[in-house]
C-alpha atoms as a PDB file:
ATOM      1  CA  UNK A   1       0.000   0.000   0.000  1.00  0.00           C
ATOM      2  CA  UNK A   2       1.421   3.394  -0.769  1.00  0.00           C
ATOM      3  CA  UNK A   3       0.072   6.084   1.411  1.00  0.00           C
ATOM      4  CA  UNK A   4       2.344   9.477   1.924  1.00  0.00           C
ATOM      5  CA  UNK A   5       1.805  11.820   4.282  1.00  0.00           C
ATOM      6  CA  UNK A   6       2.591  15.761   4.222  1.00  0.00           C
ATOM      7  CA  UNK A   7       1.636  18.380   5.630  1.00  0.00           C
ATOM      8  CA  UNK A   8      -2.335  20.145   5.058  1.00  0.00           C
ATOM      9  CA  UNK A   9      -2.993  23.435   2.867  1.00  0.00           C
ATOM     10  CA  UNK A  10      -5.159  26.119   3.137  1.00  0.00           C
ATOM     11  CA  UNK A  11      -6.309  25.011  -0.490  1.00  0.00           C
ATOM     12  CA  UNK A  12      -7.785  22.024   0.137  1.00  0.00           C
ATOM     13  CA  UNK A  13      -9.911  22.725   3.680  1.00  0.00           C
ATOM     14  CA  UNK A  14     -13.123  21.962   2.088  1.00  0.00           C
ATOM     15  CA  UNK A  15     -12.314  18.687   1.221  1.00  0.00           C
ATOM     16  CA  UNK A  16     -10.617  18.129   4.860  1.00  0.00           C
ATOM     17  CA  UNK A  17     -13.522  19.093   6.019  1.00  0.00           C
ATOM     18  CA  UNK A  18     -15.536  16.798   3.976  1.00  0.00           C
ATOM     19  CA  UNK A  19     -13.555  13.726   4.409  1.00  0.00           C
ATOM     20  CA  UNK A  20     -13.961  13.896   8.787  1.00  0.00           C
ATOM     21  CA  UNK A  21     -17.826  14.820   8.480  1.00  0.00           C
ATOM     22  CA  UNK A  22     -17.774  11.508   6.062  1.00  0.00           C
ATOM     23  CA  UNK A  23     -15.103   9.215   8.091  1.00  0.00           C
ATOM     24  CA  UNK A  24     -14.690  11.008  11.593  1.00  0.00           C
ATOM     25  CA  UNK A  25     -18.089  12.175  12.948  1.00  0.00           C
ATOM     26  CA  UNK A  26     -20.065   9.026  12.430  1.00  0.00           C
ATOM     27  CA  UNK A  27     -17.165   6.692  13.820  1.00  0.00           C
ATOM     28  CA  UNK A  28     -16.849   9.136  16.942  1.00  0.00           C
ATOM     29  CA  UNK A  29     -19.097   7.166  19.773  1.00  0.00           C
ATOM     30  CA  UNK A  30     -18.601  10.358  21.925  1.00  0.00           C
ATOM     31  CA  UNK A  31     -20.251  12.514  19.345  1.00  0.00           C
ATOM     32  CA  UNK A  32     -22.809  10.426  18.872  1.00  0.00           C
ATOM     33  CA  UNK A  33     -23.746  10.336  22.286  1.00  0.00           C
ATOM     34  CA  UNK A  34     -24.081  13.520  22.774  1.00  0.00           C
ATOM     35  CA  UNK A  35     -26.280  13.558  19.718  1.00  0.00           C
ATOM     36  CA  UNK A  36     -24.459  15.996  17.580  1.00  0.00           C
ATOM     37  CA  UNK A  37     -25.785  15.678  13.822  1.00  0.00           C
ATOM     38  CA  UNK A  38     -22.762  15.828  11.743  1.00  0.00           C
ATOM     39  CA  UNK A  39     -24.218  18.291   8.689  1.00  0.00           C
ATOM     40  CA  UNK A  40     -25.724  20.882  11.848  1.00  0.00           C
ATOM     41  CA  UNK A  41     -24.044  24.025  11.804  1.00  0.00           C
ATOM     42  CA  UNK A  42     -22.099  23.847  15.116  1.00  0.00           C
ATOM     43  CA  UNK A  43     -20.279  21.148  14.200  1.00  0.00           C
ATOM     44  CA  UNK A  44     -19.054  21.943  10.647  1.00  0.00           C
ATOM     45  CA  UNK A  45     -18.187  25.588  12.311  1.00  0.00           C
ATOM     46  CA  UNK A  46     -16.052  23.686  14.764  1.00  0.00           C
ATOM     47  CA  UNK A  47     -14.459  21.619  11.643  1.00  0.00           C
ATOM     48  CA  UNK A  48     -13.534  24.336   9.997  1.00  0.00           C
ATOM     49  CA  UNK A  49     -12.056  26.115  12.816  1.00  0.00           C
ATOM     50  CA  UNK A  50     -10.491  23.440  14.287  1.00  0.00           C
ATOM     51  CA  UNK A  51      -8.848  22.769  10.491  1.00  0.00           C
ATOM     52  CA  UNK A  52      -8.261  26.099   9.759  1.00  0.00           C
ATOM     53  CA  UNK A  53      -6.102  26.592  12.571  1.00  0.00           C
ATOM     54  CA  UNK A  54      -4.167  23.256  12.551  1.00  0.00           C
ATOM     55  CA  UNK A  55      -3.470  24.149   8.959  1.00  0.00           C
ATOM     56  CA  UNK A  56      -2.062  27.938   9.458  1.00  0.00           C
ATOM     57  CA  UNK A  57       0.008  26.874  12.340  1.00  0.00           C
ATOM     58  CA  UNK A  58       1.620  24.145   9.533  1.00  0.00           C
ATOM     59  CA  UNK A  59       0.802  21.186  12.169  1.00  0.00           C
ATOM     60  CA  UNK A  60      -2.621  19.472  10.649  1.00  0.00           C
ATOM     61  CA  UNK A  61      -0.839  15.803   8.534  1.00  0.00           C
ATOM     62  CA  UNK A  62      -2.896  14.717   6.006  1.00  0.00           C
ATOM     63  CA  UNK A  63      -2.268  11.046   4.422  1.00  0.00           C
ATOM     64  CA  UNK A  64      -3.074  10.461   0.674  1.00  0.00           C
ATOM     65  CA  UNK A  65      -2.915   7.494  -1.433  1.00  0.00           C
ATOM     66  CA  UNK A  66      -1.257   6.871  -4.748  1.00  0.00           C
ATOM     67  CA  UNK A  67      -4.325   8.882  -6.917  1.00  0.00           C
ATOM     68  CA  UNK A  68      -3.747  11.374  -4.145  1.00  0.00           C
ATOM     69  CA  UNK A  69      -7.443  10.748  -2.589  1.00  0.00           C
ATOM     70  CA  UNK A  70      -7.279  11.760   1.244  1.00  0.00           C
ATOM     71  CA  UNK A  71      -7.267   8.727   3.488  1.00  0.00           C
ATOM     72  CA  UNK A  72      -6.178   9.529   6.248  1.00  0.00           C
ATOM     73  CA  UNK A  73      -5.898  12.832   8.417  1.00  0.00           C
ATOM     74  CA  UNK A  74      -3.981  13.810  11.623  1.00  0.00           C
ATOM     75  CA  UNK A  75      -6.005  17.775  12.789  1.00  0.00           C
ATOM     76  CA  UNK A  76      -3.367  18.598  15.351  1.00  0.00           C
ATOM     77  CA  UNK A  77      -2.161  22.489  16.760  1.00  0.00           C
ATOM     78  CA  UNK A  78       0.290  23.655  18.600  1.00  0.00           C
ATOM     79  CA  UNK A  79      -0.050  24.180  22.270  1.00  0.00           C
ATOM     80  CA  UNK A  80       1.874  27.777  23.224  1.00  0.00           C
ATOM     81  CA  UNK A  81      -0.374  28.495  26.453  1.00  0.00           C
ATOM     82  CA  UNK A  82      -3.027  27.183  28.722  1.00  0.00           C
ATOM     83  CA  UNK A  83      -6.467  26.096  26.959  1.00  0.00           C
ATOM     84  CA  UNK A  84      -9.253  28.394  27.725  1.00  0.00           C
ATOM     85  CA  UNK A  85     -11.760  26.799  29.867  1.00  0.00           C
ATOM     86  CA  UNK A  86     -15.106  27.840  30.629  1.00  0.00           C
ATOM     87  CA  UNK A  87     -16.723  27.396  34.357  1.00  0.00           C
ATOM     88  CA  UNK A  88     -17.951  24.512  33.913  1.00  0.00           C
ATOM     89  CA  UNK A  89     -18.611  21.732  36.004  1.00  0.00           C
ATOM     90  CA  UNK A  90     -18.676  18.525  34.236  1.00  0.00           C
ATOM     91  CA  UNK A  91     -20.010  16.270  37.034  1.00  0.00           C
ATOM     92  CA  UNK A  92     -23.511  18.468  36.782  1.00  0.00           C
ATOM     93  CA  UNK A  93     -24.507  18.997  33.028  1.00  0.00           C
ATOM     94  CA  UNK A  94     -27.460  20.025  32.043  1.00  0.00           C
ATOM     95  CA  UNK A  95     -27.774  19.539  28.415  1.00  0.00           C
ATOM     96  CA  UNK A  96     -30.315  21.398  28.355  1.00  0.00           C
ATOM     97  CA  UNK A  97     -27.871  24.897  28.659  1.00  0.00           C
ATOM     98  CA  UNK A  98     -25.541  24.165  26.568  1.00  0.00           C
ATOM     99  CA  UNK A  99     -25.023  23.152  22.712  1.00  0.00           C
ATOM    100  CA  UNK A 100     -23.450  19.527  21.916  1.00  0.00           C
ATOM    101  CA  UNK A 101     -20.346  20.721  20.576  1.00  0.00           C
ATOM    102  CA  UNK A 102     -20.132  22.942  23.858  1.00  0.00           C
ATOM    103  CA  UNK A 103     -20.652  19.752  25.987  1.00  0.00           C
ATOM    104  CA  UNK A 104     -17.801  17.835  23.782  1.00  0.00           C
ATOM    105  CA  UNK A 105     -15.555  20.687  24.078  1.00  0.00           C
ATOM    106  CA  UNK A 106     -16.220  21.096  28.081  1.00  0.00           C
ATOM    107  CA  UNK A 107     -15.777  17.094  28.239  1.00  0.00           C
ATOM    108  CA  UNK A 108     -12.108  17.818  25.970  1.00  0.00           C
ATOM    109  CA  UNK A 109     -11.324  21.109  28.183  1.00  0.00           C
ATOM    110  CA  UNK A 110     -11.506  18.804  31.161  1.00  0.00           C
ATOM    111  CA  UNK A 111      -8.975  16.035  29.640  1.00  0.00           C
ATOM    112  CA  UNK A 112      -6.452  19.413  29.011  1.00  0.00           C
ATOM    113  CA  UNK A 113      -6.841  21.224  32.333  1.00  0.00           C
ATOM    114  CA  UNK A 114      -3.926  22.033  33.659  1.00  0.00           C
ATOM    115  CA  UNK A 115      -1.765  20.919  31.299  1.00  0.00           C
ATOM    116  CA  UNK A 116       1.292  22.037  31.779  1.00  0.00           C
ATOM    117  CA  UNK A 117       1.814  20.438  35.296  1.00  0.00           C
ATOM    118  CA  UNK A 118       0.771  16.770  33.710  1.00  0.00           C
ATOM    119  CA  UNK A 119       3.598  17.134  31.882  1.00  0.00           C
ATOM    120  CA  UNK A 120       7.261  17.606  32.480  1.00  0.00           C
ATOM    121  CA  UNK A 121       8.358  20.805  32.920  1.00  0.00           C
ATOM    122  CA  UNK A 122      11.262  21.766  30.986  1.00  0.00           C
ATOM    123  CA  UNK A 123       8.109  20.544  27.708  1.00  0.00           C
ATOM    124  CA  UNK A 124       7.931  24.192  26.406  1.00  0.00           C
ATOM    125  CA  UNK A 125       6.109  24.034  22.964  1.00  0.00           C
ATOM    126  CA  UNK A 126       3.796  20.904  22.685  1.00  0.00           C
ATOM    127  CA  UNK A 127       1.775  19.806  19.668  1.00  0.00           C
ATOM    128  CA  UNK A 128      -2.013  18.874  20.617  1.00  0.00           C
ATOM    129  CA  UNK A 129      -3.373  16.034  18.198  1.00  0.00           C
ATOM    130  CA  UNK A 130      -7.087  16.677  18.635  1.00  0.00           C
ATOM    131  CA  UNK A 131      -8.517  14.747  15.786  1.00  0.00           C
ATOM    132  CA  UNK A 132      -6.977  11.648  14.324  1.00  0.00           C
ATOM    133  CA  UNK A 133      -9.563   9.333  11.264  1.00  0.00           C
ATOM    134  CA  UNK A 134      -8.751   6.811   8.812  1.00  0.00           C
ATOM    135  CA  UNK A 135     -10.746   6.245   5.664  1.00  0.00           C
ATOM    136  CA  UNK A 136     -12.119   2.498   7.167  1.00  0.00           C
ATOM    137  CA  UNK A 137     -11.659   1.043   3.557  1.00  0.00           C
ATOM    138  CA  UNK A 138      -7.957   1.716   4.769  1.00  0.00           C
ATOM    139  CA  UNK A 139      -8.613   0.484   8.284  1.00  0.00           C
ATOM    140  CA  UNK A 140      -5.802  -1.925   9.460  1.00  0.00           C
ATOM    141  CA  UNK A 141      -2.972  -0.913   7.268  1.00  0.00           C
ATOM    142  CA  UNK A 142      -0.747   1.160   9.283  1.00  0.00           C
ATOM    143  CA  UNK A 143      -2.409   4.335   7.989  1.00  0.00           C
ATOM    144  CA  UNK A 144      -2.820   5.990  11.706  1.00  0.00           C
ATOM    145  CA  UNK A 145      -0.128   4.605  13.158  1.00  0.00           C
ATOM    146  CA  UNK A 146       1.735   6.600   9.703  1.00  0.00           C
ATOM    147  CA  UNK A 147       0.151   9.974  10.648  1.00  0.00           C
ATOM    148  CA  UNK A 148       1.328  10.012  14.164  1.00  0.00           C
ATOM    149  CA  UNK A 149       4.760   9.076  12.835  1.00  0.00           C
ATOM    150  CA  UNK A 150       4.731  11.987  10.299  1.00  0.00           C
ATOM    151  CA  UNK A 151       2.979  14.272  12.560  1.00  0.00           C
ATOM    152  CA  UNK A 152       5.574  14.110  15.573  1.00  0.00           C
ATOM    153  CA  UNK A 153       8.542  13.905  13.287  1.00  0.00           C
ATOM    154  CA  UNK A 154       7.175  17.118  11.808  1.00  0.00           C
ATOM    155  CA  UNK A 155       6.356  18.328  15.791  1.00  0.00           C
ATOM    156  CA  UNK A 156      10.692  17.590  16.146  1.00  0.00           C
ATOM    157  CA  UNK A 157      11.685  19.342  13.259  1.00  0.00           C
ATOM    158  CA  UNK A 158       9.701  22.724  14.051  1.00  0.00           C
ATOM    159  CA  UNK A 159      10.925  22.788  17.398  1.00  0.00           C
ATOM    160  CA  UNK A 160       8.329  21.095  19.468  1.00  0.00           C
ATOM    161  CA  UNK A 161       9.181  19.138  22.831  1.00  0.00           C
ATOM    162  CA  UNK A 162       6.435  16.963  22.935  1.00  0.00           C
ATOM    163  CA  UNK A 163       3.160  15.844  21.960  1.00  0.00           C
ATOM    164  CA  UNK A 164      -0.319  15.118  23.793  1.00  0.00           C
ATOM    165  CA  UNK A 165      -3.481  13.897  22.027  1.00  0.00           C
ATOM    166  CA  UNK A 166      -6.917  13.727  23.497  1.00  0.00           C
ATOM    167  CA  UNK A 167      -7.273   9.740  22.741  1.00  0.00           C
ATOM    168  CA  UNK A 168     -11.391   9.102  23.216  1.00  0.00           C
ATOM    169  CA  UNK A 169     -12.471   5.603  22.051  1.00  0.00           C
ATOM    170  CA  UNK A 170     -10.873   2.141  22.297  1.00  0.00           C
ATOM    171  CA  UNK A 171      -8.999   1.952  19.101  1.00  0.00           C
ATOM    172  CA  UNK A 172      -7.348   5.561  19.345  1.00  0.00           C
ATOM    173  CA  UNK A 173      -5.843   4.494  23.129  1.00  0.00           C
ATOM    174  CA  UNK A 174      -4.767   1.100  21.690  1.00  0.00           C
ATOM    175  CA  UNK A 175      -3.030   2.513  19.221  1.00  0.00           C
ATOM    176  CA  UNK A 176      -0.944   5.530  21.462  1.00  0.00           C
ATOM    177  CA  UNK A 177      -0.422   2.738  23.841  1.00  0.00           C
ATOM    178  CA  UNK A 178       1.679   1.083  21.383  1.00  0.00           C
ATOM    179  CA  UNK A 179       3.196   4.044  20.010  1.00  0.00           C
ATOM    180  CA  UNK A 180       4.463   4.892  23.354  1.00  0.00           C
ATOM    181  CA  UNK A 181       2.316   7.455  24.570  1.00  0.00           C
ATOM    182  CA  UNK A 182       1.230   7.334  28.324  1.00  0.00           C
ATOM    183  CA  UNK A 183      -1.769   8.503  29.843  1.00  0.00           C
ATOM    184  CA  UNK A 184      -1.130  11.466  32.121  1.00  0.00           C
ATOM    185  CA  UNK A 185      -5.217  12.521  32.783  1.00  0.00           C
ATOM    186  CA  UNK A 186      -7.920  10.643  32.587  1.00  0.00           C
ATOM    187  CA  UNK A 187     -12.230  11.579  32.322  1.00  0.00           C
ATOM    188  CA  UNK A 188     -14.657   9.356  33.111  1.00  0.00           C
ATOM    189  CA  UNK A 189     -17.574   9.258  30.968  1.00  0.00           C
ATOM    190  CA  UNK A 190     -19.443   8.012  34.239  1.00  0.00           C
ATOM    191  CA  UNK A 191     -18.947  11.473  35.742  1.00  0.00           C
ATOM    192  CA  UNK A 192     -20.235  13.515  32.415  1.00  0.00           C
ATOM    193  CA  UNK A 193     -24.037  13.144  33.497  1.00  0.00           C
ATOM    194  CA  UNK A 194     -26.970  15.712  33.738  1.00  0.00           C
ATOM    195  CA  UNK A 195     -28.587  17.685  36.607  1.00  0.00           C
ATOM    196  CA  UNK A 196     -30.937  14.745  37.193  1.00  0.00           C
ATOM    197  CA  UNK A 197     -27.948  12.577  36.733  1.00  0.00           C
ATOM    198  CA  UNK A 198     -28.263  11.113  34.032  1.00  0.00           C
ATOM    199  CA  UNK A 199     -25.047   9.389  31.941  1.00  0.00           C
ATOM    200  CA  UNK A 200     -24.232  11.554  28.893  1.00  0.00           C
ATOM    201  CA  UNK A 201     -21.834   9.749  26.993  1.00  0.00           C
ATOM    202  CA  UNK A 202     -22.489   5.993  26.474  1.00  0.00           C
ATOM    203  CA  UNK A 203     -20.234   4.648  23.277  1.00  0.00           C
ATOM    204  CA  UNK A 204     -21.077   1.783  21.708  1.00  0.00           C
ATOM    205  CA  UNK A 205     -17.686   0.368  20.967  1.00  0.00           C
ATOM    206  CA  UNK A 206     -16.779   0.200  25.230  1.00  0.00           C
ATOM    207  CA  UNK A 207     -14.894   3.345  25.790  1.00  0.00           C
ATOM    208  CA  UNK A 208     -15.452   4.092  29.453  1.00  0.00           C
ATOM    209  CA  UNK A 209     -12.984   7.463  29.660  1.00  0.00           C
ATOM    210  CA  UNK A 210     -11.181  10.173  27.795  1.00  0.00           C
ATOM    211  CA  UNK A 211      -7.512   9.744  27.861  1.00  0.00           C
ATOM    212  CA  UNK A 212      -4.659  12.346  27.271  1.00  0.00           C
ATOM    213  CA  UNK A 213      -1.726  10.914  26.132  1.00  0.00           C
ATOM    214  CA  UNK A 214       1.565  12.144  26.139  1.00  0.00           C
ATOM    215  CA  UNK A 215       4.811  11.272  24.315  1.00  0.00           C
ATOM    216  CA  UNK A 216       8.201  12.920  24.631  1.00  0.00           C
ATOM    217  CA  UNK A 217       9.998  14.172  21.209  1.00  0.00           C
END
């Protein structure tokens, strides 16, 4: 199989875009859960951002086959200060109040708080791989496992210490587990309930927690 992988351009967001609303969202238990339609308007605005970013900050790894069809795609960013988090209280959610992509990104805020004392301290510049998705009729090949390769020898190269992902169903923490990542904070989806305490986030494929990982470059 000959996949490369390079780096994302501006030019070709749309289809970015396109291929994790076709091969992320729907494979995303956590998403599902929280019953966030992929075409609604929050989540393609969160997409784009989230791409949009990753691309000008020459971080987001995109893997292509030998036509050069996308099949793979790595949306990472570089981590230069704390993430912004909102007051929230994730034990207490009322759904209710907030949007689903607000509840995913309190649920991702929480895996990322206080960051930079999970990790060691002389990490100045980290790279944050927030999205990782393989085309499935590429599933098994080596593709992901490729992207995190390409994306933290890129990291090494532009001066980055280390790199953290926000790993959120089964296969994704497999697979850092065997690249050598540890886990350094973990979320239960147990605690991510509603004000009459109800459980949130229920995945179908066994994913009981949110993991960061974090690897040393």
């Amino acid at each position: 199989m000959d996949v490369q992988c390079r780096l994302a351009t501006e030019h070709e967001l749309s289809k970015l875009q396109q291929f994790l609303t076709t091969h992320y969202l729907p494979n995303l238990d956590i998403f599902t859960s929280l019953g966030l339609p992929a075409d609604s308007k929050e989540v393609q605005d969160y997409l784009y951002y989230s791409l949009q970013e990753g691309i000008s900050q020459q971080a987001t790894v995109v893997a292509t086959n030998q036509h050069g069809e996308i099949v793979g795609l790595s949306v990472n960013h570089a981590v230069e200060d704390e993430p912004k988090h909102d007051d929230i209280d994730i034990d207490a959610w009322d759904p209710s109040v907030r949007s689903g992509v607000e509840a995913f990104l309190a649920f991702a805020n929480e895996l990322q708080k206080d960051l930079k004392l999970l990790i060691p301290k002389e990490c100045k510049r980290v790279l944050l791989i927030s999205m990782l998705s393989v085309d499935k009729s590429f599933g098994r090949q080596g593709v992901g496992r490729k992207l995190l390769d390409a994306s933290a020898e890129s990291a090494k190269k532009n001066g980055f210490d280390a790199a953290v992902a926000l790993s959120v169903s089964i296969a994704s923490q497999n697979l850092f587990k065997k690249l050598g990542y540890s886990v350094v904070n973990v979320v239960k989806h147990e605690d991510f309930v509603s004000e009459e305490g109800k459980r949130l986030i229920n995945c179908r494929d066994g994913t009981e927690e949110g993991q960061l990982v974090f690897l040393s470059l």
